[in-house]
C-alpha atoms as a PDB file:
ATOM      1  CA  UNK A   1       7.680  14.338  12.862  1.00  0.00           C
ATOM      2  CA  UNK A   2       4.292  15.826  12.195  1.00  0.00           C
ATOM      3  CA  UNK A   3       1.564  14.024  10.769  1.00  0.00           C
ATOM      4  CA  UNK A   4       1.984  13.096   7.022  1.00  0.00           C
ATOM      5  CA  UNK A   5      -1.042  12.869   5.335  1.00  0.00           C
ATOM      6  CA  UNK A   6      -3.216  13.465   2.382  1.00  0.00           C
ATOM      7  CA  UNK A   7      -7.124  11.997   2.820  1.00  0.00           C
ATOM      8  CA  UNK A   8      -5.444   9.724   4.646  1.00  0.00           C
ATOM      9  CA  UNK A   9      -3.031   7.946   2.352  1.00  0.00           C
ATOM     10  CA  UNK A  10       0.389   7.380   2.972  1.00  0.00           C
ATOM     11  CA  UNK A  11       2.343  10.978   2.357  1.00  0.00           C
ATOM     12  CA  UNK A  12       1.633  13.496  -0.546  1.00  0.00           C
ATOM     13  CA  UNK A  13       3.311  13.517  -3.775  1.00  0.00           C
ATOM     14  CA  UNK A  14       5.943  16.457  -4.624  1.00  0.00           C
ATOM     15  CA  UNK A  15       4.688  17.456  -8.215  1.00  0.00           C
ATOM     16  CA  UNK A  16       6.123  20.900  -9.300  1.00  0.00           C
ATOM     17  CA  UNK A  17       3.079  23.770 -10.225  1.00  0.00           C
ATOM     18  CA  UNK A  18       0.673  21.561  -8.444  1.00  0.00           C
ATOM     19  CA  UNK A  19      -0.530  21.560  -4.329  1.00  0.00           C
ATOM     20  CA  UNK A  20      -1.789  18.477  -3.175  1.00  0.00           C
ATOM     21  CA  UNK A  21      -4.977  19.598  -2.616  1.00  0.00           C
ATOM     22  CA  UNK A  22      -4.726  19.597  -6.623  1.00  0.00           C
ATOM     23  CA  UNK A  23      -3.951  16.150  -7.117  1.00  0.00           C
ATOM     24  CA  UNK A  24      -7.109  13.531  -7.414  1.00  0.00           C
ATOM     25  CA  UNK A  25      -6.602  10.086  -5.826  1.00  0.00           C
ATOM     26  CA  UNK A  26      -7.090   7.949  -9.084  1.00  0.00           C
ATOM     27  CA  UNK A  27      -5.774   8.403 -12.407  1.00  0.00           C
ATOM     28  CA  UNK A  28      -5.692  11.916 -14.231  1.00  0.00           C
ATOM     29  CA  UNK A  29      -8.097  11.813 -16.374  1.00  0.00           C
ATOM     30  CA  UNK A  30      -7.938  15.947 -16.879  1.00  0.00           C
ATOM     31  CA  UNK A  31      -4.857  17.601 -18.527  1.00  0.00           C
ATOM     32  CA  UNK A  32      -2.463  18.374 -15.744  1.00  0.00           C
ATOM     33  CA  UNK A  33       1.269  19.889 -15.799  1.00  0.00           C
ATOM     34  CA  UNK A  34       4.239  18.600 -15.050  1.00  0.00           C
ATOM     35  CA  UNK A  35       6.795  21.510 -15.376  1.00  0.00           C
ATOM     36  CA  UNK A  36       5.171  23.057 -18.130  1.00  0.00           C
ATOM     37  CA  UNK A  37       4.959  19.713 -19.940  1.00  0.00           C
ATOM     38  CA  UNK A  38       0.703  19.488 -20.778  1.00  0.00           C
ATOM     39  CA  UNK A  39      -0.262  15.786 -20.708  1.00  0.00           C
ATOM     40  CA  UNK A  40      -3.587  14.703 -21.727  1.00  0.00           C
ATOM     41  CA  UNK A  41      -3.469  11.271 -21.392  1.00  0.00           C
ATOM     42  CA  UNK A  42      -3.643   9.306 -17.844  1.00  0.00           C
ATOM     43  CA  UNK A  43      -1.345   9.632 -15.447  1.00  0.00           C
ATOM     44  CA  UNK A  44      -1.087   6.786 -12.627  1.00  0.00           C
ATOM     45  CA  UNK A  45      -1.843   7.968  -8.968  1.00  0.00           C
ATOM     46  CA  UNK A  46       0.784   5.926  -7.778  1.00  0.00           C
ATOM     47  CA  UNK A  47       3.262   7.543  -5.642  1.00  0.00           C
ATOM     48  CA  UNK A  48       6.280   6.129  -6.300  1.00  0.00           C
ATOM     49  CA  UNK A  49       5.901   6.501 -10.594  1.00  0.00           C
ATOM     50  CA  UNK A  50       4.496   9.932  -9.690  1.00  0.00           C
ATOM     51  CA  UNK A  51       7.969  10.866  -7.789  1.00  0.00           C
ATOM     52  CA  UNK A  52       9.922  10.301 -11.268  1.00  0.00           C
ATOM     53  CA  UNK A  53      11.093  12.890 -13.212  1.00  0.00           C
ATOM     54  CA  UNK A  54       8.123  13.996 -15.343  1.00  0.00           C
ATOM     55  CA  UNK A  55      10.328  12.568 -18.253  1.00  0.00           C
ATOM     56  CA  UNK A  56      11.068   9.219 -17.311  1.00  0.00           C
ATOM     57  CA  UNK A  57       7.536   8.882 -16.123  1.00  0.00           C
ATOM     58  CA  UNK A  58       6.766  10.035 -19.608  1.00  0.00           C
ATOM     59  CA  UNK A  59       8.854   6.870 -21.165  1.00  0.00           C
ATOM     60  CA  UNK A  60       7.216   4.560 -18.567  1.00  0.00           C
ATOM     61  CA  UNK A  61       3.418   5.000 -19.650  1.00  0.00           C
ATOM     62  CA  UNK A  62       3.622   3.322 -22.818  1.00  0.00           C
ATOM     63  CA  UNK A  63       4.161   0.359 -20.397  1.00  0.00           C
ATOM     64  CA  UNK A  64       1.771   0.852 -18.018  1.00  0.00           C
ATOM     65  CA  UNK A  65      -1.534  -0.955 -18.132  1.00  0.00           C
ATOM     66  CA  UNK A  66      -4.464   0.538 -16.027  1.00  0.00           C
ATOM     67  CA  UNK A  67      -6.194  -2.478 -14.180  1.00  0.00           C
ATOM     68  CA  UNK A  68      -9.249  -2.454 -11.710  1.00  0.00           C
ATOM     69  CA  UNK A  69      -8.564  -4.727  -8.652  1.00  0.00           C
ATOM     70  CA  UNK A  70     -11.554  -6.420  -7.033  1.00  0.00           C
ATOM     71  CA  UNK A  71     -11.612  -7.235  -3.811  1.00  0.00           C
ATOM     72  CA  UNK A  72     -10.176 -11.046  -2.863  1.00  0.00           C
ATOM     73  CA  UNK A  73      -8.535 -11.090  -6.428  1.00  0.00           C
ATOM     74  CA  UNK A  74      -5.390 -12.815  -6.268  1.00  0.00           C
ATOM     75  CA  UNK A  75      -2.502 -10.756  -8.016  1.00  0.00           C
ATOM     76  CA  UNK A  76      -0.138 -13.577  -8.026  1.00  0.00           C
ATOM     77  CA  UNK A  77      -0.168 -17.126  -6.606  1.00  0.00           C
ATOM     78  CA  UNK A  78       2.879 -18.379  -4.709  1.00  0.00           C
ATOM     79  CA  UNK A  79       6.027 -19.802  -6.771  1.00  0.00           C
ATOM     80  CA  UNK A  80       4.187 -18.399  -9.590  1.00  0.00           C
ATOM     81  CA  UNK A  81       6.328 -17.117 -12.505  1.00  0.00           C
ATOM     82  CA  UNK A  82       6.839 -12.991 -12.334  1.00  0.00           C
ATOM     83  CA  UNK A  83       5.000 -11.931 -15.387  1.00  0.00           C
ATOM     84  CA  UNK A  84       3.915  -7.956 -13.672  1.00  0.00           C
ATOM     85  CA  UNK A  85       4.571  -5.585 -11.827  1.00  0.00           C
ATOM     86  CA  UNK A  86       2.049  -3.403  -9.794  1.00  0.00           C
ATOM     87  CA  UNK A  87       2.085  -0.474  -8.852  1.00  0.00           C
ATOM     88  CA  UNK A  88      -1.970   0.380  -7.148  1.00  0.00           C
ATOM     89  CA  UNK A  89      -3.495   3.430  -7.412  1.00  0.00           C
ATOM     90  CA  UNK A  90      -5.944   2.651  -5.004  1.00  0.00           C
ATOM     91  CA  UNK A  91      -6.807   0.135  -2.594  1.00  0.00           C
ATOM     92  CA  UNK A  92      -4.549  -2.211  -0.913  1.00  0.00           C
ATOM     93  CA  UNK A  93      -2.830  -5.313  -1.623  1.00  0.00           C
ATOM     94  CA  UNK A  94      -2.058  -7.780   1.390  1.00  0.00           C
ATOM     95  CA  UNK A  95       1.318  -9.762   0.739  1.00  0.00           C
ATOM     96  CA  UNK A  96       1.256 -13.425   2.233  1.00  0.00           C
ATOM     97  CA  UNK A  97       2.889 -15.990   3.349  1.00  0.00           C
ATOM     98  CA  UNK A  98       1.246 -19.364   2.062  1.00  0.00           C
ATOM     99  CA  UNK A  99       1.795 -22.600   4.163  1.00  0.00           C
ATOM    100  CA  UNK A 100       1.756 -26.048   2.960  1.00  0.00           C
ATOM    101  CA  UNK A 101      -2.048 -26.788   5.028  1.00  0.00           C
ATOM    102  CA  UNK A 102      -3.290 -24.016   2.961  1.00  0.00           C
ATOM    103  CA  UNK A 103      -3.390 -21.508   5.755  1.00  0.00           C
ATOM    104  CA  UNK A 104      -1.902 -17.794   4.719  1.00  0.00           C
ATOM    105  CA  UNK A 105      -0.634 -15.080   7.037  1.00  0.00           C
ATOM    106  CA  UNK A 106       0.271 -11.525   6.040  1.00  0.00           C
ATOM    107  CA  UNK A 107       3.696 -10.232   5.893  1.00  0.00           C
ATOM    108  CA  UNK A 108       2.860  -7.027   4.758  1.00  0.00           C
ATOM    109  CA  UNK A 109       0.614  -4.023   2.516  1.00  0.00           C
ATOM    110  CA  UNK A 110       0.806  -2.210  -0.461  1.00  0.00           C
ATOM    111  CA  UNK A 111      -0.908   0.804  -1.333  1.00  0.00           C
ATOM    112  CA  UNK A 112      -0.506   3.772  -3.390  1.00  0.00           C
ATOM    113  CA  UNK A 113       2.504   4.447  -1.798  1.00  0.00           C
ATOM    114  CA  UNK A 114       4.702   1.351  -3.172  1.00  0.00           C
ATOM    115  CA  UNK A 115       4.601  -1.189  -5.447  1.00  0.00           C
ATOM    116  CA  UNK A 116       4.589  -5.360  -5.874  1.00  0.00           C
ATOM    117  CA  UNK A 117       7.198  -8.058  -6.477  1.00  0.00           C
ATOM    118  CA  UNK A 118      10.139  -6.511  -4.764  1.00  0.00           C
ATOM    119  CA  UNK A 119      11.721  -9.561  -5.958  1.00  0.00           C
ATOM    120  CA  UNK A 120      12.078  -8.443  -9.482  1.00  0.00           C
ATOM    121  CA  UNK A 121      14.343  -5.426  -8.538  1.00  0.00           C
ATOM    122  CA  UNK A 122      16.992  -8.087  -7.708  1.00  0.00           C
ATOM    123  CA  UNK A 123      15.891 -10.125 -11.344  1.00  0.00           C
ATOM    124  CA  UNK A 124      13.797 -13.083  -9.237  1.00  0.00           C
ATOM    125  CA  UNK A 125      12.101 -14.910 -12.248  1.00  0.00           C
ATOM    126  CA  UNK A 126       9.071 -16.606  -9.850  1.00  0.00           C
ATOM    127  CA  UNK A 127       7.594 -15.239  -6.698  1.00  0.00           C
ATOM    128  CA  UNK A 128       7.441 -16.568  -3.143  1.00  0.00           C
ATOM    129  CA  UNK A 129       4.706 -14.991  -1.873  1.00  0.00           C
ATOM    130  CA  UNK A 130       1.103 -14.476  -2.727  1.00  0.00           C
ATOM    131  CA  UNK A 131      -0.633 -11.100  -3.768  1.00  0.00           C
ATOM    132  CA  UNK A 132      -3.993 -10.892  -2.452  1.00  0.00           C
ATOM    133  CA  UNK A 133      -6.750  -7.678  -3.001  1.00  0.00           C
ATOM    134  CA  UNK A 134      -7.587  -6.832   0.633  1.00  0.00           C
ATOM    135  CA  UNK A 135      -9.561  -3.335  -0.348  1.00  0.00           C
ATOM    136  CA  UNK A 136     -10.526  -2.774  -4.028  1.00  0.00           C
ATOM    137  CA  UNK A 137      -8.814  -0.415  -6.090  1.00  0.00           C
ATOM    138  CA  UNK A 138      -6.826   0.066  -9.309  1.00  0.00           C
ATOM    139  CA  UNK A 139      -3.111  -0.467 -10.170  1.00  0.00           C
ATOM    140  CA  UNK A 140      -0.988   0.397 -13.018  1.00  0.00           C
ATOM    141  CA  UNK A 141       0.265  -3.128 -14.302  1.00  0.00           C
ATOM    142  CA  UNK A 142       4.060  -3.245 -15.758  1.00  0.00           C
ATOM    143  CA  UNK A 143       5.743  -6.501 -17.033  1.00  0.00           C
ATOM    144  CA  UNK A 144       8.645  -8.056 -15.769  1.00  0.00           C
ATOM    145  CA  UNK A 145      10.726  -7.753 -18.860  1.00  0.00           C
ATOM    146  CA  UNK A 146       9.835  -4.177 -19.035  1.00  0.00           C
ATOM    147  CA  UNK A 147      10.564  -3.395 -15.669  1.00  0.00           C
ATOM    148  CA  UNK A 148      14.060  -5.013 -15.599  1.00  0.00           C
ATOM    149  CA  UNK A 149      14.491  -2.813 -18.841  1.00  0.00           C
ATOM    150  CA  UNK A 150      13.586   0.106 -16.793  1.00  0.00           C
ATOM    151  CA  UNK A 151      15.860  -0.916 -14.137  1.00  0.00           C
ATOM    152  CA  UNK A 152      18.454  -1.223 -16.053  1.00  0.00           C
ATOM    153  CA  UNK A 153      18.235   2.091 -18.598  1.00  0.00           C
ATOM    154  CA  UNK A 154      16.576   4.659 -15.620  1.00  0.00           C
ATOM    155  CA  UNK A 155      18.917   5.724 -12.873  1.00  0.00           C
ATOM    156  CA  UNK A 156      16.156   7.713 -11.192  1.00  0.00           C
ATOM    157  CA  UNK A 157      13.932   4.541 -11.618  1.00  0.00           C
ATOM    158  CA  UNK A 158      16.350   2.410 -10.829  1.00  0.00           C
ATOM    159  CA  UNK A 159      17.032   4.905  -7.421  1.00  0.00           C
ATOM    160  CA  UNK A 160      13.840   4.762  -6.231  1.00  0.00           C
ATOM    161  CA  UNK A 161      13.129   0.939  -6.323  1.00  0.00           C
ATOM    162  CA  UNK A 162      15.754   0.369  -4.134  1.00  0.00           C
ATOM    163  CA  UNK A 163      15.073   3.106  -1.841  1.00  0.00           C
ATOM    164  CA  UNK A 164      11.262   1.692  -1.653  1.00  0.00           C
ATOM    165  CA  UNK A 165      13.357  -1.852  -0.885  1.00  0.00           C
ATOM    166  CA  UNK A 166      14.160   0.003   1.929  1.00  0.00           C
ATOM    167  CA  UNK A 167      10.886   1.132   2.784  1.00  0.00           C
ATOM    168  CA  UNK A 168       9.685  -2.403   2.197  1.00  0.00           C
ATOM    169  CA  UNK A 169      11.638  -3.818   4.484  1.00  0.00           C
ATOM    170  CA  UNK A 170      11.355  -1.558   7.610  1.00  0.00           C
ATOM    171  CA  UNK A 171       7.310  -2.347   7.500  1.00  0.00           C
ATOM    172  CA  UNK A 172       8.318  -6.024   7.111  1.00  0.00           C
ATOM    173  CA  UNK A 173      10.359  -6.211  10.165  1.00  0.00           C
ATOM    174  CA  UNK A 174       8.500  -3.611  13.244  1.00  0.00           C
ATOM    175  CA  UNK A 175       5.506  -5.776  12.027  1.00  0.00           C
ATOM    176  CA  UNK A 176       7.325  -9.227  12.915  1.00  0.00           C
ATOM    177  CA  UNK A 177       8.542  -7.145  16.158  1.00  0.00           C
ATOM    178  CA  UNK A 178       5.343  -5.768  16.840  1.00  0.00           C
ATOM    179  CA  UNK A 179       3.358  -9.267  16.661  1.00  0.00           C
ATOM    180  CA  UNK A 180       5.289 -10.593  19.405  1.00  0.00           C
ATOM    181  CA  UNK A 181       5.716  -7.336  21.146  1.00  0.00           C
ATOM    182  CA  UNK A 182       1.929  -5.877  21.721  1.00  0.00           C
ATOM    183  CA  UNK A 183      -1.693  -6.417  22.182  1.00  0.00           C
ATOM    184  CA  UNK A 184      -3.964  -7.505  19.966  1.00  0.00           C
ATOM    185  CA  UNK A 185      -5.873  -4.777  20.502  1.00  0.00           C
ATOM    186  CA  UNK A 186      -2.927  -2.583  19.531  1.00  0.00           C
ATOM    187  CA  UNK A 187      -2.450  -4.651  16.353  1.00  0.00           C
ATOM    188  CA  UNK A 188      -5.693  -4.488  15.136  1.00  0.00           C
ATOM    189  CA  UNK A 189      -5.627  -0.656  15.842  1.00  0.00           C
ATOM    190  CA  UNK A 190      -2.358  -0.357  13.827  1.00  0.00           C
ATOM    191  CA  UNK A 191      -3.526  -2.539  10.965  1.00  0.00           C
ATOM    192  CA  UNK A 192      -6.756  -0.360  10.408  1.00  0.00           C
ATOM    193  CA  UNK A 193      -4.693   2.712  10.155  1.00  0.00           C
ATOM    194  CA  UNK A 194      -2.640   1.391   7.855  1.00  0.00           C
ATOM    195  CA  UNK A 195      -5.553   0.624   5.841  1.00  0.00           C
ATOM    196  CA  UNK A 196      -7.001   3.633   6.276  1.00  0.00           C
ATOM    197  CA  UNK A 197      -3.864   5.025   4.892  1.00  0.00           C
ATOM    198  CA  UNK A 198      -4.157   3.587   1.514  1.00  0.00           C
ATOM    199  CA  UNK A 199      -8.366   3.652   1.145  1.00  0.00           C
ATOM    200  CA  UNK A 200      -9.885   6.765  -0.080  1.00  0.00           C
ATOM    201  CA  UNK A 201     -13.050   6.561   2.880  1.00  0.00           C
ATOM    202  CA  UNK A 202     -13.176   5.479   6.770  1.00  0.00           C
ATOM    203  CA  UNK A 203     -15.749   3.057   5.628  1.00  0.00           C
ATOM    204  CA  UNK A 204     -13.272  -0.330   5.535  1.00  0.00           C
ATOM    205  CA  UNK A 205     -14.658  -3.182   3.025  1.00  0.00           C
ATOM    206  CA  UNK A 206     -13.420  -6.096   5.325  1.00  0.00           C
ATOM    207  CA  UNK A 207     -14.604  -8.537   6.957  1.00  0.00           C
ATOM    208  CA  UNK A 208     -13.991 -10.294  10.631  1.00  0.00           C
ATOM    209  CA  UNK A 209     -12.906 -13.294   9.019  1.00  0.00           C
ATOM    210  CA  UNK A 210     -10.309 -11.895   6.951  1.00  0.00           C
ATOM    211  CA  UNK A 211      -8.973  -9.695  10.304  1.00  0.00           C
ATOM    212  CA  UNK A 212      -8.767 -12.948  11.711  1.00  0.00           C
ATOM    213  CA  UNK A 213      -6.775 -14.171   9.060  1.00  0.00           C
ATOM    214  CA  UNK A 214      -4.419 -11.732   8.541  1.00  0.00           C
ATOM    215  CA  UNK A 215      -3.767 -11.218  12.041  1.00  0.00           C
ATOM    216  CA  UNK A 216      -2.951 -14.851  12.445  1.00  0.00           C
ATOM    217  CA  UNK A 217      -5.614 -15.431  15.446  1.00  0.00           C
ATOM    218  CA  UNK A 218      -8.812 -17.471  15.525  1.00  0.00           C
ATOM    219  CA  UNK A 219     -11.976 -15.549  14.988  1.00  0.00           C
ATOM    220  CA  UNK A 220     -13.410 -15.103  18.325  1.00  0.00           C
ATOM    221  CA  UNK A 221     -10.412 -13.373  19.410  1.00  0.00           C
ATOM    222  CA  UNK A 222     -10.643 -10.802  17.073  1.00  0.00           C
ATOM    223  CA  UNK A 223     -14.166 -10.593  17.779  1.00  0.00           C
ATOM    224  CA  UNK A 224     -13.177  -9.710  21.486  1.00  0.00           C
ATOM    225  CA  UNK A 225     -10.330  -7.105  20.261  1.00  0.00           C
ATOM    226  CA  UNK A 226     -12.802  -5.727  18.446  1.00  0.00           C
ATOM    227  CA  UNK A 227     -16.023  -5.339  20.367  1.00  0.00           C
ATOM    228  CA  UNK A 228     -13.032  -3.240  22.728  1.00  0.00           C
ATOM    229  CA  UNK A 229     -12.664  -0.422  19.976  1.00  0.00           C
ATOM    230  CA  UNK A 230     -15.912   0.056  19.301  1.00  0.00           C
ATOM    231  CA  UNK A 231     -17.526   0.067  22.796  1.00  0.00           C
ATOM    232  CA  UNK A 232     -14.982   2.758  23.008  1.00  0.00           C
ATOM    233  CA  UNK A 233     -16.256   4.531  20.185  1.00  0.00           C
ATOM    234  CA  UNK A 234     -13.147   3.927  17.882  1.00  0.00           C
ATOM    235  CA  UNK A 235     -14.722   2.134  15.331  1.00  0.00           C
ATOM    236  CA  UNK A 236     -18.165   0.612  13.803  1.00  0.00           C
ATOM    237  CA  UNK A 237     -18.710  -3.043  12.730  1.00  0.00           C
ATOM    238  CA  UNK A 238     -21.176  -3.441  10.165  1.00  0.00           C
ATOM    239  CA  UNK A 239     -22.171  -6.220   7.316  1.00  0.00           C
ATOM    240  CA  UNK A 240     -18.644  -6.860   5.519  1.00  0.00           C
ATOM    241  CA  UNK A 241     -16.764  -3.626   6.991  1.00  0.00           C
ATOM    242  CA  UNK A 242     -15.472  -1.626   9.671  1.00  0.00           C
ATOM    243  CA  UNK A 243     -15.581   1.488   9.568  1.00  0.00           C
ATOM    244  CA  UNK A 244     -12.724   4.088  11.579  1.00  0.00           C
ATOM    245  CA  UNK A 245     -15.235   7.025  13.661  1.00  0.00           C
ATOM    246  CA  UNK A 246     -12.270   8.352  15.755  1.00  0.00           C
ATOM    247  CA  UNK A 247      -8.796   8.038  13.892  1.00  0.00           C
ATOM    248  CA  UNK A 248      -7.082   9.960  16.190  1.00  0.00           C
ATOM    249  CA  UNK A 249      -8.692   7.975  19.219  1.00  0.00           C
ATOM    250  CA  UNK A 250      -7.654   4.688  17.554  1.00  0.00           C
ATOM    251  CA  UNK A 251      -4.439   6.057  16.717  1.00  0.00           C
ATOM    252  CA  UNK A 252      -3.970   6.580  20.569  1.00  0.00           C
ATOM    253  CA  UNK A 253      -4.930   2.811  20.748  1.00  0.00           C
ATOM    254  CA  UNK A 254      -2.657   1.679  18.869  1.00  0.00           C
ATOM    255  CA  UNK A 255       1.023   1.015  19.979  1.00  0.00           C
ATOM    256  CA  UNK A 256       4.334   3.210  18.338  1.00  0.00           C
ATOM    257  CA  UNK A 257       4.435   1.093  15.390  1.00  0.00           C
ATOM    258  CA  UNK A 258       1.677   2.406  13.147  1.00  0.00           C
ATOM    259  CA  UNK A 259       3.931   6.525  13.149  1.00  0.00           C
ATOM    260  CA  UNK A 260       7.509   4.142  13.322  1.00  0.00           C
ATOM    261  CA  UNK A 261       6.713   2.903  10.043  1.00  0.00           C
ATOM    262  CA  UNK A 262       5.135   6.011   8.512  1.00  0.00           C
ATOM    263  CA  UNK A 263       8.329   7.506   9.803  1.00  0.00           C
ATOM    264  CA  UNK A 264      10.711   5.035   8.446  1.00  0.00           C
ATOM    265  CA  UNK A 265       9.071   4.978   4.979  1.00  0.00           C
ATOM    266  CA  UNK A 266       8.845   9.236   4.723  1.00  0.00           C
ATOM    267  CA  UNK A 267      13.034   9.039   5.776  1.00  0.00           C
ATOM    268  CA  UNK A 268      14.052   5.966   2.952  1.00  0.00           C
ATOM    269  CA  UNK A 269      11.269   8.024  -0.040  1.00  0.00           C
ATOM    270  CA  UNK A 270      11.226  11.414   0.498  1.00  0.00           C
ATOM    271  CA  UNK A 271      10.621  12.791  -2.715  1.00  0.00           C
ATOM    272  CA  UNK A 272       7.154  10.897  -2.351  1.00  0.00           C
ATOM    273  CA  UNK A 273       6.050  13.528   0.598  1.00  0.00           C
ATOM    274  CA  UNK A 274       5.825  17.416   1.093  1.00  0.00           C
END
C-alpha cells in the first residue's frame, strides 16, 4: 500500500464533487456541496461524520457541538459518567490508563480520523479510561443519549462505529506488541508520526516530560532516544515542542508498526480514504 496521506493526517475523506485538495482541515465555514445539496452552515472536519451519507450527516449536526480543545485539558476523568462523545477535528487526544499511585500511561490516540468513548457503542454508562488533550485542536461534541439514539435509528452510523471499533482496536494491540517488541528509539519515532498524522504542522506542541510519560519511561531515557533523532537530523527539540525536519528519514527510523496500523485502519474504514 502506497502512502495515504493528506497534510499529513490520517487518510483523505471521499466527499463526492469535491478533491481533497478542496477540503480545509477545520470546520467549513464556506458553503460547500455535498451531492448537489448547498450547506451553509459548519460542517465538522472529522473523518469518520464526514464519511456519512451527506443525509444522515445532515440529521447529526443539530447534535453536534463545536468545542476548542486546549492542550492538557482533560476530556473525561476515569470511571467518570459518559455524558459526550467526541469526535476532534483537530489535534489529538491521548487515551490513558490511570493507576491507583496516580501515574497514567497511554493506550492509545485519537485524531481526526476517529472518535472517543468507544465504550458507548456497546451502551457503557461510565468510562474506564481517561481523555487527555495531547496537541490542541477542536472536536465536535455529541451526547451520550444522542449518540445511542443515533446508534440505534442510523444503519450507516451505526456501520461505521463498529467498523472504527475495529480500527480502534488494531492500534490498541501492535502498540502493546510493539512496546515489548522494539526500541525506544523506534517508539518514539512511531509515536511522532502518529502525531504528525493528526496535527496540521511538523512543529509538535509537546514536551519531554509528557514523551516520557506517555511512553512509560523515566525522563532521561527519552532524553537519550531523543538526542539520537536529532543528531541525525530527524527532528528538532525546542522550548515545549519537537518539531519532525525529515518525515521520511524518521519514518525509516521507526519500526513496521507506524504503516501496520495506517494499513489496518485504511482496510477496517475505507470510505474515510481515496
Amino acid at each position: 500500500m502506497g502512502p495515504i496521506s493528506l497534510n499529513g493526517t490520517f487518510g483523505t475523506c471521499r466527499l463526492d464533487r469535491a478533491t481533497a485538495s478542496d477540503l480545509p482541515l477545520g470546520t467549513y465555514a464556506n458553503q460547500t456541496r455535498f451531492k448537489g445539496m448547498n450547506v451553509s452552515s459548519k460542517w465538522p472536519g472529522n473523518r469518520l461524520l464526514l464519511a456519512l451519507p451527506p443525509s444522515n450527516l445532515k440529521r447529526l449536526m443539530p447534535e453536534l457541538e463545536h468545542i476548542r480543545c486546549r492542550r492538557g485539558q482533560v476530556l473525561m476523568k476515569a470511571d467518570s459518567s459518559f455524558d459526550h462523545i467526541f469526535f476532534p477535528d483537530s489535534g489529538v487526544v491521548s487515551v490513558l490508563a490511570v493507576y491507583a499511585d496516580g501515574h497514567v500511561i497511554e493506550m492509545a490516540t485519537i485524531g481526526r480520523e476517529g472518535c472517543t468513548g468507544i465504550q458507548a457503542i456497546f451502551g457503557a454508562k461510565s468510562s474506564s479510561v481517561q481523555l487527555l488533550v495531547q496537541i490542541p485542536g477542536g472536536a465536535a461534541r455529541m451526547s451520550r443519549v444522542a449518540f445511542t439514539r443515533a446508534m440505534q435509528s442510523m444503519p450507516s452510523f451505526r456501520g461505521l462505529m463498529f467498523a472504527y471499533v475495529q480500527a480502534f482496536l488494531e492500534q490498541v494491540m501492535v502498540s502493546v506488541a510493539c512496546n515489548g517488541a522494539h526500541s525506544l528509539k523506534e517508539r518514539l519515532a512511531r509515536w511522532l508520526l502518529m502525531m504528525r498524522d493528526r496535527a496540521d504542522d511538523n512543529a509538535l506542541p509537546i514536551t519531554q516530560n509528557l514523551l516520557a510519560e506517555m511512553l512509560g519511561v523515566q525522563r532521561p531515557t527519552i532524553t537519550n532516544a531523543a538526542e539520537e533523532l536529532e543528531r541525525a537530523g530527524l527532528i528538532e527539540r525546542g522550548r515545549r515542542q519537537v518539531t519532525i525536519l525529515d518525515r521520511q528519514g524518521l519514518t525509516e527510523a521507526s519500526c513496521e508498526c507506524y504503516q501496520l496500523v495506517r494499513e489496518r485502519v485504511a482496510f477496517h474504514l475505507p470510505k474515510t480514504y481515496t
